[in-house]
PDB file of N, CA and C in Angstrom:
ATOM      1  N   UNK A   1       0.816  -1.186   0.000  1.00  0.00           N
ATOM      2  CA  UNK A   1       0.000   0.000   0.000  1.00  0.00           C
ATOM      3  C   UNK A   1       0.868   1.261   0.000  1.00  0.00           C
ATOM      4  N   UNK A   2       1.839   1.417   0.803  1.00  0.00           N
ATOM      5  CA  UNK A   2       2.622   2.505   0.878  1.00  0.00           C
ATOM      6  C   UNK A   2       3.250   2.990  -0.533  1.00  0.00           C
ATOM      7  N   UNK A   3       3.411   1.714  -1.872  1.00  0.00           N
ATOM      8  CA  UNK A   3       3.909   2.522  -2.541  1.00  0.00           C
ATOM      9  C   UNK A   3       2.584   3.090  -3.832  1.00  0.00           C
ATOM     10  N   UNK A   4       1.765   3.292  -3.088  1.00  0.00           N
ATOM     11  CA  UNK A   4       0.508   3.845  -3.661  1.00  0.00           C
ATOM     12  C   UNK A   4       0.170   5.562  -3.584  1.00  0.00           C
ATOM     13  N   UNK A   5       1.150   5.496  -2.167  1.00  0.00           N
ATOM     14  CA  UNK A   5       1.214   7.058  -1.634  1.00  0.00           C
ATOM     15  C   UNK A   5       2.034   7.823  -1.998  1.00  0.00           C
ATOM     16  N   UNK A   6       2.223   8.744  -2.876  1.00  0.00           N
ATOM     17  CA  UNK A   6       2.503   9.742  -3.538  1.00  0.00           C
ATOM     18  C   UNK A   6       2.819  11.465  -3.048  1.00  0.00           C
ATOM     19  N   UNK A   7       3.759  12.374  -3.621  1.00  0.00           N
ATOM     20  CA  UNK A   7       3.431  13.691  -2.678  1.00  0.00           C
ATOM     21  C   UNK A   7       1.812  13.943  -2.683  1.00  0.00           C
ATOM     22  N   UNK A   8       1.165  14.741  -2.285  1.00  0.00           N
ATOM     23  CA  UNK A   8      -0.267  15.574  -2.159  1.00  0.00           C
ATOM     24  C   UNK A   8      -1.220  14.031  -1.829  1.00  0.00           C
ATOM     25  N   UNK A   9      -0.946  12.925  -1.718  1.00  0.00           N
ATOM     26  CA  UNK A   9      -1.907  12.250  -0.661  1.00  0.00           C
ATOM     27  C   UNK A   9      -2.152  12.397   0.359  1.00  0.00           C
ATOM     28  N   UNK A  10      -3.394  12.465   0.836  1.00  0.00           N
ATOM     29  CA  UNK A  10      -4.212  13.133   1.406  1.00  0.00           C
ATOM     30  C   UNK A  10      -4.092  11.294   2.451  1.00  0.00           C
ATOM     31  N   UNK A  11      -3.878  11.140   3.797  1.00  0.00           N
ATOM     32  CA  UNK A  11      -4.021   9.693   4.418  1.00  0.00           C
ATOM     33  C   UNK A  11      -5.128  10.315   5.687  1.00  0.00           C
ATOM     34  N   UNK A  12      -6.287   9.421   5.356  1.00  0.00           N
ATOM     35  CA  UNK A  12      -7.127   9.057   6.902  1.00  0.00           C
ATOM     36  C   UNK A  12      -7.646   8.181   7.242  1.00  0.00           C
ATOM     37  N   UNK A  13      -7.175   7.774   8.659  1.00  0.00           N
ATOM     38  CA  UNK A  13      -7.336   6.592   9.522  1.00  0.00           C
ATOM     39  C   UNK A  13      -8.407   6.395   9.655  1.00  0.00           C
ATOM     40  N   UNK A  14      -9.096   5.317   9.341  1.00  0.00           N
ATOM     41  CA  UNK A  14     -10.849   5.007   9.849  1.00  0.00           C
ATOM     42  C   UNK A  14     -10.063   3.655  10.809  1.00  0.00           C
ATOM     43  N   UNK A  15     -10.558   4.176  11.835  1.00  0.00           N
ATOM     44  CA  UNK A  15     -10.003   3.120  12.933  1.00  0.00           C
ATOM     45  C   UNK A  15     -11.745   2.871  13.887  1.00  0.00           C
ATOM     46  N   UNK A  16     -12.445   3.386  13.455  1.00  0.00           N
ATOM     47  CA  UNK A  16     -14.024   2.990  14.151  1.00  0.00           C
ATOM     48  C   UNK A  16     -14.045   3.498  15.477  1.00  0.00           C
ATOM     49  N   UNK A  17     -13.814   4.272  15.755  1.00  0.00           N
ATOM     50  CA  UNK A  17     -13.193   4.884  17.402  1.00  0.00           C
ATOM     51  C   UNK A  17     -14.134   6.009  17.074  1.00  0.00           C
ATOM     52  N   UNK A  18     -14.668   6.765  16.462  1.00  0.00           N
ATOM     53  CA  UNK A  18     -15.760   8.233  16.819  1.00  0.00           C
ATOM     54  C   UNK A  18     -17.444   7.025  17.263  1.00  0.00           C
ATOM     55  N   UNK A  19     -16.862   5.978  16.891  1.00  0.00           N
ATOM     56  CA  UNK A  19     -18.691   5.432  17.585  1.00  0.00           C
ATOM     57  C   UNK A  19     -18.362   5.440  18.758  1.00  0.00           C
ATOM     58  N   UNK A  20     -17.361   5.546  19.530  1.00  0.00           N
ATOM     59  CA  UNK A  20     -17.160   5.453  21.114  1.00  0.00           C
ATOM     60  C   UNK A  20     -17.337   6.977  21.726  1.00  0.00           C
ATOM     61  N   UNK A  21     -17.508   8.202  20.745  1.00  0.00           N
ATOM     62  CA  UNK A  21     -17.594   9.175  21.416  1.00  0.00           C
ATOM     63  C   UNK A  21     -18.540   9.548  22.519  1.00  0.00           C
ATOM     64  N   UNK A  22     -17.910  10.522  23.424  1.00  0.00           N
ATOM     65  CA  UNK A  22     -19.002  10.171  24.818  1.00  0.00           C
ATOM     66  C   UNK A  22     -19.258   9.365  25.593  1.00  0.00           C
ATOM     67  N   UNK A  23     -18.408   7.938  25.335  1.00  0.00           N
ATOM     68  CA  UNK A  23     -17.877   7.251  26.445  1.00  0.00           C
ATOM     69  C   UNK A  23     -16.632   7.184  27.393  1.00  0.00           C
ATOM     70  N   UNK A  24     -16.638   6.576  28.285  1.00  0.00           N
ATOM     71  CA  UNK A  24     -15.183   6.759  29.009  1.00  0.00           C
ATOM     72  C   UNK A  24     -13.704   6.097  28.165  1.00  0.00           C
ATOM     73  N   UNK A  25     -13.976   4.895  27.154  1.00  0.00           N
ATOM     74  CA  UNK A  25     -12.901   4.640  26.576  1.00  0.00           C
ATOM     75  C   UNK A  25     -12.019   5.918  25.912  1.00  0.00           C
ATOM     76  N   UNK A  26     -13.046   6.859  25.242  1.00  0.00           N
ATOM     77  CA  UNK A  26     -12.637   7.905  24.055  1.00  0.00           C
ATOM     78  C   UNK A  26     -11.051   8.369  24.114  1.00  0.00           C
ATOM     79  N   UNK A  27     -11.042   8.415  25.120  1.00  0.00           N
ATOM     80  CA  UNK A  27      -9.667   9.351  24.800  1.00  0.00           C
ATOM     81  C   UNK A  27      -8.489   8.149  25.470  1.00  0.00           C
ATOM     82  N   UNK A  28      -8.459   6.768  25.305  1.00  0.00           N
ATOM     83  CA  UNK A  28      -7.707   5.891  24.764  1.00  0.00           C
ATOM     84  C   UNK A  28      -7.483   5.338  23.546  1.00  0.00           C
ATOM     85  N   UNK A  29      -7.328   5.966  22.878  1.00  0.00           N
ATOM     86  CA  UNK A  29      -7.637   5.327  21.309  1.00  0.00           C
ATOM     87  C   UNK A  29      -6.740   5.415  20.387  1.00  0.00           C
ATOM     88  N   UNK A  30      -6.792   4.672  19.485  1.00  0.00           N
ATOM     89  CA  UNK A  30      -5.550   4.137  18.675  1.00  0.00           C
ATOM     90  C   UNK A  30      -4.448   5.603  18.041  1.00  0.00           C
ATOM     91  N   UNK A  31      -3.434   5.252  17.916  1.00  0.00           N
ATOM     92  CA  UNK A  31      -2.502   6.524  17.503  1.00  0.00           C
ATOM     93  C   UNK A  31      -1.433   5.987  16.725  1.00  0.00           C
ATOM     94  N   UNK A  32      -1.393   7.130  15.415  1.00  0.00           N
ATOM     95  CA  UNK A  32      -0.242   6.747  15.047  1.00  0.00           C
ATOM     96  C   UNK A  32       1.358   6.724  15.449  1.00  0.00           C
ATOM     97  N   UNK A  33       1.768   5.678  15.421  1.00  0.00           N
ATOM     98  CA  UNK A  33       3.388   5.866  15.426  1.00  0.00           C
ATOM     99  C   UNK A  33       3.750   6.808  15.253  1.00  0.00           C
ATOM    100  N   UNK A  34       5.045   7.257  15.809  1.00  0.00           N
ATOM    101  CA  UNK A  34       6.144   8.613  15.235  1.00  0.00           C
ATOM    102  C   UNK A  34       6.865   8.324  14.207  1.00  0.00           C
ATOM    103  N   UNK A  35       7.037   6.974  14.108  1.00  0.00           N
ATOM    104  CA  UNK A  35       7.993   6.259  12.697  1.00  0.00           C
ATOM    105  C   UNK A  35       7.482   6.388  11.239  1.00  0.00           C
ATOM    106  N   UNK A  36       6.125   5.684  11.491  1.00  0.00           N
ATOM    107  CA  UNK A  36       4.737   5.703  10.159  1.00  0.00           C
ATOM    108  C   UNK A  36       4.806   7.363   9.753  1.00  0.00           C
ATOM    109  N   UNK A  37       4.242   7.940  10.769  1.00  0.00           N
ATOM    110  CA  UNK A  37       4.230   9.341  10.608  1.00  0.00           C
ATOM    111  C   UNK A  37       5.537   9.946   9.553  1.00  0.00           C
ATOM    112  N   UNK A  38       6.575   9.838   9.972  1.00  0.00           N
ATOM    113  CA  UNK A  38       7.819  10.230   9.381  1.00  0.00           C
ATOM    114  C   UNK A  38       8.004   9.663   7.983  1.00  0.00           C
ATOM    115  N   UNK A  39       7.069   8.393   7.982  1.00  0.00           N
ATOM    116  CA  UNK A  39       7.556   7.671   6.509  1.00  0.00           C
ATOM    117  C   UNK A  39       6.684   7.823   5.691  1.00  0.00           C
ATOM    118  N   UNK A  40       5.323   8.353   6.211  1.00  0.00           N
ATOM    119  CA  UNK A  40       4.530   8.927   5.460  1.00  0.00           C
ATOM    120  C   UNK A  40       5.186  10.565   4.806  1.00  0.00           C
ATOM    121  N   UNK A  41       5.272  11.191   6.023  1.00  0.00           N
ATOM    122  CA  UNK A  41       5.671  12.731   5.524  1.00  0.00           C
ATOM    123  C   UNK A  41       7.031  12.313   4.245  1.00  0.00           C
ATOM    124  N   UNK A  42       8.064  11.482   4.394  1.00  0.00           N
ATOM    125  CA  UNK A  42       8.872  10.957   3.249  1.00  0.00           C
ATOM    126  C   UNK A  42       8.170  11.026   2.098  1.00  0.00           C
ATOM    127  N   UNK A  43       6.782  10.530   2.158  1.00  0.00           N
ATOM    128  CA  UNK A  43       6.060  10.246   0.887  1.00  0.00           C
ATOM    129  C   UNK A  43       5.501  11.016   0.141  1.00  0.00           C
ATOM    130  N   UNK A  44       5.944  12.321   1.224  1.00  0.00           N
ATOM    131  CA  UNK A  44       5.125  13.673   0.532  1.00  0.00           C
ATOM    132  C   UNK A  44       4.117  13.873   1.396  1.00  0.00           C
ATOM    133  N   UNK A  45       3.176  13.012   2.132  1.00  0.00           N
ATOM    134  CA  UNK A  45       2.136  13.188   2.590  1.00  0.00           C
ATOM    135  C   UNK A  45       2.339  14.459   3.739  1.00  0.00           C
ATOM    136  N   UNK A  46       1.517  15.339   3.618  1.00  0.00           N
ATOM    137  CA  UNK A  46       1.316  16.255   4.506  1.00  0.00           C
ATOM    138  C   UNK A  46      -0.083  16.636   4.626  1.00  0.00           C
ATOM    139  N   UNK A  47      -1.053  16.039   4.841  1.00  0.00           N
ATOM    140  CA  UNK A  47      -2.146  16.098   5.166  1.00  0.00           C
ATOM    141  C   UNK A  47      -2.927  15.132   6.319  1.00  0.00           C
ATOM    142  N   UNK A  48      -3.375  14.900   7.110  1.00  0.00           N
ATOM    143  CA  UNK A  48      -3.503  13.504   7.510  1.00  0.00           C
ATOM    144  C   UNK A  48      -5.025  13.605   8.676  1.00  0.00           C
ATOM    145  N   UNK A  49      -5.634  12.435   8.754  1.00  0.00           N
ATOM    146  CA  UNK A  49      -7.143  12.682   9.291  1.00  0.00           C
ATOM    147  C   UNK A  49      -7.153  11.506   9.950  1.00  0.00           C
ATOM    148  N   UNK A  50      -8.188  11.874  11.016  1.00  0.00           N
ATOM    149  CA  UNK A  50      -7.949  10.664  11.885  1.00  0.00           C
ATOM    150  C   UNK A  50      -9.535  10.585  12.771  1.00  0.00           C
ATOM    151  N   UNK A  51      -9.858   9.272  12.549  1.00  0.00           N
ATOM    152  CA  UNK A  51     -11.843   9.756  13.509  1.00  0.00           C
ATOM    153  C   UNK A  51     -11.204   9.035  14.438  1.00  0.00           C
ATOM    154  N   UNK A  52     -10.117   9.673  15.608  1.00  0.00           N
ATOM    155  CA  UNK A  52      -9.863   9.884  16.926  1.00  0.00           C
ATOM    156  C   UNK A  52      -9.482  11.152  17.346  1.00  0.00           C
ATOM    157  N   UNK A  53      -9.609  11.100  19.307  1.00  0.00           N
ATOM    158  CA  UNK A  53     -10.044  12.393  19.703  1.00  0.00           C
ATOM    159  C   UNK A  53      -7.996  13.352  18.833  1.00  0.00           C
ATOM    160  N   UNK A  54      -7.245  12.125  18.944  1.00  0.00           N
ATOM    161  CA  UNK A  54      -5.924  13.002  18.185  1.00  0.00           C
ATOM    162  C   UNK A  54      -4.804  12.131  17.276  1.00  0.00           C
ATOM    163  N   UNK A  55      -4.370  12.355  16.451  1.00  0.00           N
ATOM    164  CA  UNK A  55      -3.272  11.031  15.779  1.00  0.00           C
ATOM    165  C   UNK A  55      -2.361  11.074  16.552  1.00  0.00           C
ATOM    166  N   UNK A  56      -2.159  11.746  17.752  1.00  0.00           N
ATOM    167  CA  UNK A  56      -0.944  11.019  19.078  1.00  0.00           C
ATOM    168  C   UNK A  56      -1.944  10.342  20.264  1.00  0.00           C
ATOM    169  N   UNK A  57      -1.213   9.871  20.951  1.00  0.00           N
ATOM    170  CA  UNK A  57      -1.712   9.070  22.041  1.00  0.00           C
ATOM    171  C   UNK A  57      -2.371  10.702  23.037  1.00  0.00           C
ATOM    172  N   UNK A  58      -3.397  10.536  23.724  1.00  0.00           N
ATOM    173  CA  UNK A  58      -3.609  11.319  24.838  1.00  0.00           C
ATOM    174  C   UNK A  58      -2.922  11.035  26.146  1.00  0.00           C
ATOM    175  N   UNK A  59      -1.956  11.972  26.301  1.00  0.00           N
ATOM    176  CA  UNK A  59      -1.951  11.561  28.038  1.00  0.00           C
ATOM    177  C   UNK A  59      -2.827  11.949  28.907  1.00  0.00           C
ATOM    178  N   UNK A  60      -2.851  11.131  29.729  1.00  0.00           N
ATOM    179  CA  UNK A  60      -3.009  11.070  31.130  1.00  0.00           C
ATOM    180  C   UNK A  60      -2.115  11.107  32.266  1.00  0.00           C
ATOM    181  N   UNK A  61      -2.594  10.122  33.197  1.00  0.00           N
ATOM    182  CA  UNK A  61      -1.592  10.239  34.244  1.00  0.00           C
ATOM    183  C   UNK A  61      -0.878   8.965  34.275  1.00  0.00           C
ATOM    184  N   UNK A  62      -1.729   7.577  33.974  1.00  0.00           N
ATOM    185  CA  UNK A  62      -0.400   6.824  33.628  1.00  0.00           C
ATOM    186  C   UNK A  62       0.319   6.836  32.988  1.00  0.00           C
ATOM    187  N   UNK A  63      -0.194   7.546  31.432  1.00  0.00           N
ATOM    188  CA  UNK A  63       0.718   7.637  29.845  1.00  0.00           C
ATOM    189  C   UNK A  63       0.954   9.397  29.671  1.00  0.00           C
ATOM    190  N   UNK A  64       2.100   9.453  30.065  1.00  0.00           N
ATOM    191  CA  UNK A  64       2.091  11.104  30.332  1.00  0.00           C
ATOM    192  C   UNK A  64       2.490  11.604  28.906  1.00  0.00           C
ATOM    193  N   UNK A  65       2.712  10.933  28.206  1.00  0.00           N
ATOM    194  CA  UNK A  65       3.222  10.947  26.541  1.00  0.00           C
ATOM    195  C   UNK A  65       4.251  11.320  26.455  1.00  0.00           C
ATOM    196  N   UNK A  66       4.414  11.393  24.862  1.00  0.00           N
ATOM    197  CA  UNK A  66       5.617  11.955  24.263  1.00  0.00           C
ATOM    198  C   UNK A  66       5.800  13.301  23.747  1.00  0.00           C
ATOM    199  N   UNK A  67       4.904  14.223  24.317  1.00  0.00           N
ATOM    200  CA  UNK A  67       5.175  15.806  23.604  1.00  0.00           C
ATOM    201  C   UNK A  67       4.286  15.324  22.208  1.00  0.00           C
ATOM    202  N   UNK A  68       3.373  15.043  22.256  1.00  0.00           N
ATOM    203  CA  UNK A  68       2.727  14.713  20.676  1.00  0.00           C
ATOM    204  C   UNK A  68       3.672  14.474  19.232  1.00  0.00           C
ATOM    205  N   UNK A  69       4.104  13.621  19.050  1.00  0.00           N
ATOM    206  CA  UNK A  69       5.248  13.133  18.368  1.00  0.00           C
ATOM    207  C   UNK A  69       5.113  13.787  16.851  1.00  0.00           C
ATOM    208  N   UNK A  70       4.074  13.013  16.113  1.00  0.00           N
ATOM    209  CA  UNK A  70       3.272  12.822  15.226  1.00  0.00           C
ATOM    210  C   UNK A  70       2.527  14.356  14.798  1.00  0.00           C
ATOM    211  N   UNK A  71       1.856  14.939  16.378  1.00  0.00           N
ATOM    212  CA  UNK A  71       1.835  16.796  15.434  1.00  0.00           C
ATOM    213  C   UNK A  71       2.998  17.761  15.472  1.00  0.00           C
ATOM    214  N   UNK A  72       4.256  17.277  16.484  1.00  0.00           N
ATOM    215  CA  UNK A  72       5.588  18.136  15.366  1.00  0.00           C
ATOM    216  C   UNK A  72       5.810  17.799  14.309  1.00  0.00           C
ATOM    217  N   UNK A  73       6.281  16.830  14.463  1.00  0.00           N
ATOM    218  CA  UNK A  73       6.892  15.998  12.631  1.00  0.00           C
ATOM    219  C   UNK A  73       6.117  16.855  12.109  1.00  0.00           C
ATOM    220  N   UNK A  74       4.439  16.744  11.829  1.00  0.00           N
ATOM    221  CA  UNK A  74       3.418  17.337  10.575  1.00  0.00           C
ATOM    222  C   UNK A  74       3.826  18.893  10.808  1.00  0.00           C
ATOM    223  N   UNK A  75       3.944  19.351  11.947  1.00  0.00           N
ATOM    224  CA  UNK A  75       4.105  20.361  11.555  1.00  0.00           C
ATOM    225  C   UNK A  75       5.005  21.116  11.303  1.00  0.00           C
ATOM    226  N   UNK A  76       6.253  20.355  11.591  1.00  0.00           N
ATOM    227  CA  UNK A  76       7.587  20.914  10.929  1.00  0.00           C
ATOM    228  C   UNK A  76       7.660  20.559   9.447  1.00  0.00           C
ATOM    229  N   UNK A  77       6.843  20.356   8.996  1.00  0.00           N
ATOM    230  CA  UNK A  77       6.825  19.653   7.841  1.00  0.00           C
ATOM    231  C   UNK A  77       5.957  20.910   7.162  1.00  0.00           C
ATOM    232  N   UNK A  78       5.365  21.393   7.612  1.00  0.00           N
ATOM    233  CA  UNK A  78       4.444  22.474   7.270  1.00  0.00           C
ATOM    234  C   UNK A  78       2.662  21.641   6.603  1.00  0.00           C
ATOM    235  N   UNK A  79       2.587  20.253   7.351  1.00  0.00           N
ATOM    236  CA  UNK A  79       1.317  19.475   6.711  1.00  0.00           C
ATOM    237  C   UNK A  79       0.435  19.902   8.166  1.00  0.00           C
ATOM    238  N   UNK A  80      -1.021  19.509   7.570  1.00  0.00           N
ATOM    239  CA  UNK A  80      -2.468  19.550   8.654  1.00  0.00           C
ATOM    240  C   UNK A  80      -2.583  18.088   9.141  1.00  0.00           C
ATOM    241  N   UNK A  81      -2.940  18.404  10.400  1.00  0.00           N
ATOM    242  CA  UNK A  81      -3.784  17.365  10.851  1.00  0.00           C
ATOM    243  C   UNK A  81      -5.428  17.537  11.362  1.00  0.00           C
ATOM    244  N   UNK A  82      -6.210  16.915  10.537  1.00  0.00           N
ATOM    245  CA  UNK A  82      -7.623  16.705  10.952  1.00  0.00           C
ATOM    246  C   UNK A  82      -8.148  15.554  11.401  1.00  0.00           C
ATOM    247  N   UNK A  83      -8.233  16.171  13.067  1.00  0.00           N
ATOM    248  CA  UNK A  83      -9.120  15.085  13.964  1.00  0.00           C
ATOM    249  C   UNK A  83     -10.179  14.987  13.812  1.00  0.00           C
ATOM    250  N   UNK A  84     -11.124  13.971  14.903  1.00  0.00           N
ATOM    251  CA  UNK A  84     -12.288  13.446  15.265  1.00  0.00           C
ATOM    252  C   UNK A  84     -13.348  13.707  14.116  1.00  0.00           C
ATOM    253  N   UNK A  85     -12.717  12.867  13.526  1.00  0.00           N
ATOM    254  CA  UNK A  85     -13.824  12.998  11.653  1.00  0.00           C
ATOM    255  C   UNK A  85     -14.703  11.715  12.286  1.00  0.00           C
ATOM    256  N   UNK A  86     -15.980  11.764  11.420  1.00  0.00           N
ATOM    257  CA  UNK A  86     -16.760  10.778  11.686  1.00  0.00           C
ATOM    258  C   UNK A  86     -17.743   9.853  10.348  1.00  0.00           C
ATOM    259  N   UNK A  87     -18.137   9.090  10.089  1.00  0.00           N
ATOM    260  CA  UNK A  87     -18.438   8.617   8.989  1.00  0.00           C
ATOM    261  C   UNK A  87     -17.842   8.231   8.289  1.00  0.00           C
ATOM    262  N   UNK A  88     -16.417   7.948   8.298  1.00  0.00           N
ATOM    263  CA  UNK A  88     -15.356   7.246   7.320  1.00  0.00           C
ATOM    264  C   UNK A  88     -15.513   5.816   7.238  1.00  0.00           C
ATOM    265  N   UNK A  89     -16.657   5.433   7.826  1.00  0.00           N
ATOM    266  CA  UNK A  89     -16.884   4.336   7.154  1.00  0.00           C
ATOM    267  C   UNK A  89     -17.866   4.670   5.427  1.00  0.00           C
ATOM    268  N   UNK A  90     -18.499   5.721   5.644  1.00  0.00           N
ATOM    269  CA  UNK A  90     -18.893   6.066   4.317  1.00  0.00           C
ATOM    270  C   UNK A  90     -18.545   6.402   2.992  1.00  0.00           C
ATOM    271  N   UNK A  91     -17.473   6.353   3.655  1.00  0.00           N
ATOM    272  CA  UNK A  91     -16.195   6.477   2.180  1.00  0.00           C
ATOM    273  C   UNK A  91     -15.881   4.811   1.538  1.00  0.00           C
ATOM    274  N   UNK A  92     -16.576   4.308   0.484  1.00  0.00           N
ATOM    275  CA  UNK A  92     -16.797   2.978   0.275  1.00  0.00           C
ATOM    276  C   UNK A  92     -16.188   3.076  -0.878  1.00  0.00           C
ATOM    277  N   UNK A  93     -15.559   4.002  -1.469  1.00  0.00           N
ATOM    278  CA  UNK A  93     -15.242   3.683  -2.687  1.00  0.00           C
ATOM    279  C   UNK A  93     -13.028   4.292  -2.512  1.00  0.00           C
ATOM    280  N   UNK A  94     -13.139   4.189  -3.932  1.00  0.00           N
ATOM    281  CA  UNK A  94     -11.232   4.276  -3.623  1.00  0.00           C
ATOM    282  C   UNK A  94     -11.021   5.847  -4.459  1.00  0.00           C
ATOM    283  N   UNK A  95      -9.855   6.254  -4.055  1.00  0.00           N
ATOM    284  CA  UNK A  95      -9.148   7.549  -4.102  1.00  0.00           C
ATOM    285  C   UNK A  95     -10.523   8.627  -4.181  1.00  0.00           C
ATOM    286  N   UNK A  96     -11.088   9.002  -2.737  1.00  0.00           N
ATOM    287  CA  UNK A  96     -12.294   9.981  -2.905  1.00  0.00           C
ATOM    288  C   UNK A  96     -11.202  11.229  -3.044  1.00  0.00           C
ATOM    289  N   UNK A  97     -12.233  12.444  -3.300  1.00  0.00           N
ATOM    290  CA  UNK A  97     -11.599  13.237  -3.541  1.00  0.00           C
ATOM    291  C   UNK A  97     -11.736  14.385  -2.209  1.00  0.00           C
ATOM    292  N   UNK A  98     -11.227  14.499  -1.510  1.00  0.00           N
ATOM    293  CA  UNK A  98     -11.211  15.139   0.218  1.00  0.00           C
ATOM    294  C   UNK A  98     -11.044  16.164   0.171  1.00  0.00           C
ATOM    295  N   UNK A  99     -11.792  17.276   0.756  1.00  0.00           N
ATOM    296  CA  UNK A  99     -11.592  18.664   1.263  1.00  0.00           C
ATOM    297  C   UNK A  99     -11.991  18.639   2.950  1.00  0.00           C
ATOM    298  N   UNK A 100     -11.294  19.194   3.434  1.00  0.00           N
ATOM    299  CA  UNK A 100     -11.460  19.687   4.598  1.00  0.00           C
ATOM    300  C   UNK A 100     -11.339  21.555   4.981  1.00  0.00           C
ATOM    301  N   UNK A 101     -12.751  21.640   5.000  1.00  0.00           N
ATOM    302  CA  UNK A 101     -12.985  23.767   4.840  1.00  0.00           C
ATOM    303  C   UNK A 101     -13.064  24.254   6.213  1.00  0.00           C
ATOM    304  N   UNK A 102     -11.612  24.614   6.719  1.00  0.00           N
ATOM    305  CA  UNK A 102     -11.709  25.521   8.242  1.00  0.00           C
ATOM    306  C   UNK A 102     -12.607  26.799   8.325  1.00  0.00           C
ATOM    307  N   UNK A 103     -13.132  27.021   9.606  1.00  0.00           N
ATOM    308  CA  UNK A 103     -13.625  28.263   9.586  1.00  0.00           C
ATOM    309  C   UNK A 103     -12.341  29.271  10.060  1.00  0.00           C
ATOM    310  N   UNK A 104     -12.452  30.305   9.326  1.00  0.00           N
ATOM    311  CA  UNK A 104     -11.281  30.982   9.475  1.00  0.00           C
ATOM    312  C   UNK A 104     -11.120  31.595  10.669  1.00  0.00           C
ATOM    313  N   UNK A 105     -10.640  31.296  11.804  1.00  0.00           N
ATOM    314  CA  UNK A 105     -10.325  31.864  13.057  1.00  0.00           C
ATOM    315  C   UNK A 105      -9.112  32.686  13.675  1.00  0.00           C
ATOM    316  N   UNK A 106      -8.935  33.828  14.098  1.00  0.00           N
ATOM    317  CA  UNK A 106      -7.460  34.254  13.562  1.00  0.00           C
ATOM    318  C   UNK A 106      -7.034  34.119  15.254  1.00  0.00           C
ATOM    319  N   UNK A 107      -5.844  33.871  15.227  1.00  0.00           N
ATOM    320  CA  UNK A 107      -4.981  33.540  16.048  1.00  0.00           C
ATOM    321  C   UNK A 107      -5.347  32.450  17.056  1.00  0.00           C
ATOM    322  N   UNK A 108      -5.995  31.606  16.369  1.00  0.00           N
ATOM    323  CA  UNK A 108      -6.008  30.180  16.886  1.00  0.00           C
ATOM    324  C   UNK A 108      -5.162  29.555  15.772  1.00  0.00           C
ATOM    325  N   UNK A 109      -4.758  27.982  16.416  1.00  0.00           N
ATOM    326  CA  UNK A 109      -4.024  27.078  15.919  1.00  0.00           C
ATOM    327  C   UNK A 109      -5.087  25.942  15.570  1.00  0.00           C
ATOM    328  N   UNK A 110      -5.842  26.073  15.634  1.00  0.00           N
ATOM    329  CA  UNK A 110      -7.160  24.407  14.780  1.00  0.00           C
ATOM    330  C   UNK A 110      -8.280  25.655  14.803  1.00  0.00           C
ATOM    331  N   UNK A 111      -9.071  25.222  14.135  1.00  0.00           N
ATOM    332  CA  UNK A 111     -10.717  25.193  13.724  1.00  0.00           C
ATOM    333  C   UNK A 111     -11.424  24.021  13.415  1.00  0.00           C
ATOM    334  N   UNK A 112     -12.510  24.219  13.960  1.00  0.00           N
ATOM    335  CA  UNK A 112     -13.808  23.173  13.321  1.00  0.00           C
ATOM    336  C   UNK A 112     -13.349  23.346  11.561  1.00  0.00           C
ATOM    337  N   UNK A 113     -13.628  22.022  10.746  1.00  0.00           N
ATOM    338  CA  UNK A 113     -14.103  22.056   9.867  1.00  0.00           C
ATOM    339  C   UNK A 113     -15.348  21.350   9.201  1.00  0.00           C
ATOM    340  N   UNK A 114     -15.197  21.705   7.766  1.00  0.00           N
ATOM    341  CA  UNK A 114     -16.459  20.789   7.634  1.00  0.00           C
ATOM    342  C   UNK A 114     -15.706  20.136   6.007  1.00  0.00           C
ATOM    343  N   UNK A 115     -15.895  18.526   6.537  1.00  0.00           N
ATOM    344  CA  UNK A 115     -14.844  17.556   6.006  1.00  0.00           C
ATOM    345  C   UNK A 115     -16.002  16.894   4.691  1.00  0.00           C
ATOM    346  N   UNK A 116     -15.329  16.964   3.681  1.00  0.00           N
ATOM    347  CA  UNK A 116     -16.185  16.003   2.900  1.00  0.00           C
ATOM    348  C   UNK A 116     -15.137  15.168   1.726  1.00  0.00           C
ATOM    349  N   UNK A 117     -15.753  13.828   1.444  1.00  0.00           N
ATOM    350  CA  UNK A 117     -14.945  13.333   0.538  1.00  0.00           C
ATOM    351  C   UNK A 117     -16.221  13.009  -0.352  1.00  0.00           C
ATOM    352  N   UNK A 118     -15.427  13.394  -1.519  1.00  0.00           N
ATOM    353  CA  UNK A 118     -16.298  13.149  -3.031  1.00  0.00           C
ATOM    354  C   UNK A 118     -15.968  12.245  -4.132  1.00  0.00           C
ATOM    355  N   UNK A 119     -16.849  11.196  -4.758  1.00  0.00           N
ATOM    356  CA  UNK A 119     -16.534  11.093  -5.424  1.00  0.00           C
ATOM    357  C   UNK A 119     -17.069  11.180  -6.814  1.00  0.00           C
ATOM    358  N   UNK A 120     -16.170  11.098  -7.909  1.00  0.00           N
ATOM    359  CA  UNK A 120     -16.127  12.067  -8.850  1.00  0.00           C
ATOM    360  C   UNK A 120     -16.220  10.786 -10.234  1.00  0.00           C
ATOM    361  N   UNK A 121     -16.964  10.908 -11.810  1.00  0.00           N
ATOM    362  CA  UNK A 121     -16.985  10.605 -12.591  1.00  0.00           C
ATOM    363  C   UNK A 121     -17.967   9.203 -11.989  1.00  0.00           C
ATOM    364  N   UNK A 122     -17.773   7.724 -12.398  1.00  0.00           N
ATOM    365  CA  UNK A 122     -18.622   6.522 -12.248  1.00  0.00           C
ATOM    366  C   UNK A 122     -19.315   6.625 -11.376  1.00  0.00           C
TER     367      UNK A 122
END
């Protein structure tokens, strides 16, 4: 699969974790590696989506983390990360075509967006 990924691919995790929202599991939930991360950004990828509450681990108090590994890399890289997407199981078909439209907020670092993947021609 990896050599499918190209610069301007767009990668998001459907890991089934936003049906747990509002329960106590939520903010244990799957995260990407710092390694993947890095070998993705290799690939060009600087975009990346994830229907968890973040693509690093959340700490707490047993897992105090790593300084969020996964949003330096992206962002020394100058790529986005878009969390807690939901419905990616509705994406049934292959290479949709993804926008994610921030509301423009000035001197914040994230905004809500509103995420859609399309697909296009058949």
């Amino acid at each position: 699969m990896l050599e499918r990924i190209r610069p301007g691919t767009i990668v998001l995790f459907h890991t089934g974790w936003s049906r747990r929202r509002g329960s106590a599991a939520y903010f244990r939930h799957p995260f990407l590696d710092a390694d993947a991360c890095a070998r993705l950004l290799d690939r060009g990828v600087l975009t990346f989506g994830v229907d968890a509450p973040s693509i690093d681990e959340t700490p707490d108090e047993h897992h105090p983390g790593d300084d969020f590994p996964c949003h330096r890399l992206i962002a020394e890289a100058g790529g986005v990360i878009c969390e807690n997407l939901r419905n990616l199981e509705a994406v049934t078909f292959g290479d949709p075509f993804v926008s994610l439209l921030p509301l423009p907020l000035e001197g914040a670092d994230g905004a809500p967006v509103r995420a859609v993947a399309m697909r296009f021609g058949r």
